[in-house]
Protein backbone atom coordinates (compact mmCIF):
# COMPACT_ATOMS: atom_id res chain seq x y z
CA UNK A 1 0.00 0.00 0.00
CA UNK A 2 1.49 3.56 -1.33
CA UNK A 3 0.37 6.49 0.86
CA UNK A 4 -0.10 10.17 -0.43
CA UNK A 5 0.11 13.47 0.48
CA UNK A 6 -1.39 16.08 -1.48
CA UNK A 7 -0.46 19.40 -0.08
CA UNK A 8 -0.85 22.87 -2.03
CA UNK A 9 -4.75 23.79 -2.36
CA UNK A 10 -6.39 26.86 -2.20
CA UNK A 11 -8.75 29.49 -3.64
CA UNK A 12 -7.31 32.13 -5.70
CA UNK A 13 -8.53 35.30 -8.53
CA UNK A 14 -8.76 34.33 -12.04
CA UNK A 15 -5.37 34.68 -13.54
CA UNK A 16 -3.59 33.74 -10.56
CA UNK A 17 -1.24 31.01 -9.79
CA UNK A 18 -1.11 27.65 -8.01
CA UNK A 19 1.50 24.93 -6.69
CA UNK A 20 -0.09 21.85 -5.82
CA UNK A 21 2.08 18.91 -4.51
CA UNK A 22 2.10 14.76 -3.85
CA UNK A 23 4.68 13.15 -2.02
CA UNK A 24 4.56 9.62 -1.13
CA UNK A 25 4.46 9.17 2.41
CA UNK A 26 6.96 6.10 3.26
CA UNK A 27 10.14 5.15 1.85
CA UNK A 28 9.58 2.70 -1.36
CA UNK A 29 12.25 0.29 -2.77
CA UNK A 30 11.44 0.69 -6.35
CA UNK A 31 10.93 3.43 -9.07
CA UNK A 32 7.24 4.75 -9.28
CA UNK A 33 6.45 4.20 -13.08
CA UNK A 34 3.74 7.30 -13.08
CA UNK A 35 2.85 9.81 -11.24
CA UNK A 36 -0.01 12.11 -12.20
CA UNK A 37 -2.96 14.70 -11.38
CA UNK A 38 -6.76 14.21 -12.35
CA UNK A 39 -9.76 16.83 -11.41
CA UNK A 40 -13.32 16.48 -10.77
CA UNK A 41 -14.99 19.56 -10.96
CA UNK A 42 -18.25 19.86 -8.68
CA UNK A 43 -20.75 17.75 -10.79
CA UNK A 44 -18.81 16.34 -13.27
CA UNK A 45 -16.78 13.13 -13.72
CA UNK A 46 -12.89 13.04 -12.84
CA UNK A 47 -10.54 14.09 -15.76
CA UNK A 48 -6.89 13.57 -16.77
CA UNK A 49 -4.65 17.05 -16.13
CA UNK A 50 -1.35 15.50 -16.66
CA UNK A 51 1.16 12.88 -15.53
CA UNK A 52 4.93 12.55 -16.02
CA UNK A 53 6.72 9.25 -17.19
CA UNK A 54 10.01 8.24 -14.56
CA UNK A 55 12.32 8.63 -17.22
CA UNK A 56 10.50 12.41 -17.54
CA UNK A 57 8.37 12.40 -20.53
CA UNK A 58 5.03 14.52 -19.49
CA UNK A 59 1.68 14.47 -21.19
CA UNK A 60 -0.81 17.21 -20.53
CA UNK A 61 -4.61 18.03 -21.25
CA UNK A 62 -5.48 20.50 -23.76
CA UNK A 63 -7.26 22.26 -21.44
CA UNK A 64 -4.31 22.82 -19.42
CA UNK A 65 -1.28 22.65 -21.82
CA UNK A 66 0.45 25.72 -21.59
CA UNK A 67 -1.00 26.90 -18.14
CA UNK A 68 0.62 24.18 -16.10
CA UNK A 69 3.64 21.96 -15.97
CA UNK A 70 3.92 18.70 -13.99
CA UNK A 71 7.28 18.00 -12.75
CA UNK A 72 9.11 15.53 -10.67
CA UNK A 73 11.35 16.05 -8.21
CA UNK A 74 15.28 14.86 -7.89
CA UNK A 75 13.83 12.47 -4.72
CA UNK A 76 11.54 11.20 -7.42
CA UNK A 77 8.93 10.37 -4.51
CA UNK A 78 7.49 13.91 -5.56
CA UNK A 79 5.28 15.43 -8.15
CA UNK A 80 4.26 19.00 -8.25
CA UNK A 81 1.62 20.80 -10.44
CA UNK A 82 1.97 24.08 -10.84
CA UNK A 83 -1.24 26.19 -12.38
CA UNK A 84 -0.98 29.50 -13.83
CA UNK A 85 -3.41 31.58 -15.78
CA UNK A 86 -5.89 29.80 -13.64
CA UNK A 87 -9.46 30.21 -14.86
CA UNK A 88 -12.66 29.71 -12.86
CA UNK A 89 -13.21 26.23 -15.12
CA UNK A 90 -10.38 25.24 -13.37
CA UNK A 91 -12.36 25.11 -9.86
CA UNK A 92 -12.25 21.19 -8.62
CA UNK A 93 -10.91 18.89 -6.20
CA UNK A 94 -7.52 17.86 -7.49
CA UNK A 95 -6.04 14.02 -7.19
CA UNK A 96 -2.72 12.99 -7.51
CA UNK A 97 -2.65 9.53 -9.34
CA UNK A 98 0.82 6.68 -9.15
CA UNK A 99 1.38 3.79 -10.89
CA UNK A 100 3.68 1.61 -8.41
CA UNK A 101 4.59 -2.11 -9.14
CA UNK A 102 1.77 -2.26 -11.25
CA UNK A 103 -0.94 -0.84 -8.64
CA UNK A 104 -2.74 2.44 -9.27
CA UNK A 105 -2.85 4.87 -5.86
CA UNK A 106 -4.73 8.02 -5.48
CA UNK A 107 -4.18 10.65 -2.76
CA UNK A 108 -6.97 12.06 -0.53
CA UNK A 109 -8.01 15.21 -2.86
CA UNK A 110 -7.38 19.10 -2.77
CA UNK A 111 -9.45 21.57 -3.43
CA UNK A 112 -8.49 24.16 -5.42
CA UNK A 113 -11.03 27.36 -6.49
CA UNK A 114 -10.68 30.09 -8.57
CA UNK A 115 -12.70 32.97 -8.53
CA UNK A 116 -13.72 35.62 -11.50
């Protein structure tokens, strides 16, 4: 079992920016394969944002390519997302998303809103 911790929500104006964060809590003994960020906005199903390959190739929404970049830090235990240009459609809980040994984990959800 892979634990997360999503850190990094808020609410913030139209056009401002974001850093969200997902670390995994305990030490692991092998590379995580994926790590990645979904959204499900209030009513609507979750949604792909963007996720980053271990050997660092990233893949992004349309709706967010450009605004934000997915990165993955030197511990490699650590993904951040950070949102600029953030639009009021951007306004949703926020899940970070692994792929360890083969097993999909999702952290807890952060809320992020974004006011006009």
């Amino acid at each position: 079992q892979v634990q997360l911790i999503e850190s990094g929500g808020g609410s913030v104006q139209a056009g401002g920016s974001l850093n969200l964060s997902c670390e995994v809590a305990e030490r692991i003994f092998h590379p995580i394969s994926i790590m990645g960020w979904y959204r499900q906005p209030p009513g609507k199903e979750r949604e792909f944002i963007a996720n980053i390959i271990s050997a660092g190739s990233t893949n992004y929404a349309a709706s967010v390519k450009g605004r934000f970049t997915i990165s993955l830090l030197i511990n490699k235990r650590t993904t951040t997302l950070q949102m600029n240009s953030l639009k009021p459609k951007d306004t949703a809980v926020y899940y970070c998303k692994v792929l360890y040994k083969g097993d999909y984990y999702w952290g807890q959800g952060t809320q992020v809103t974004v006011s006009s």
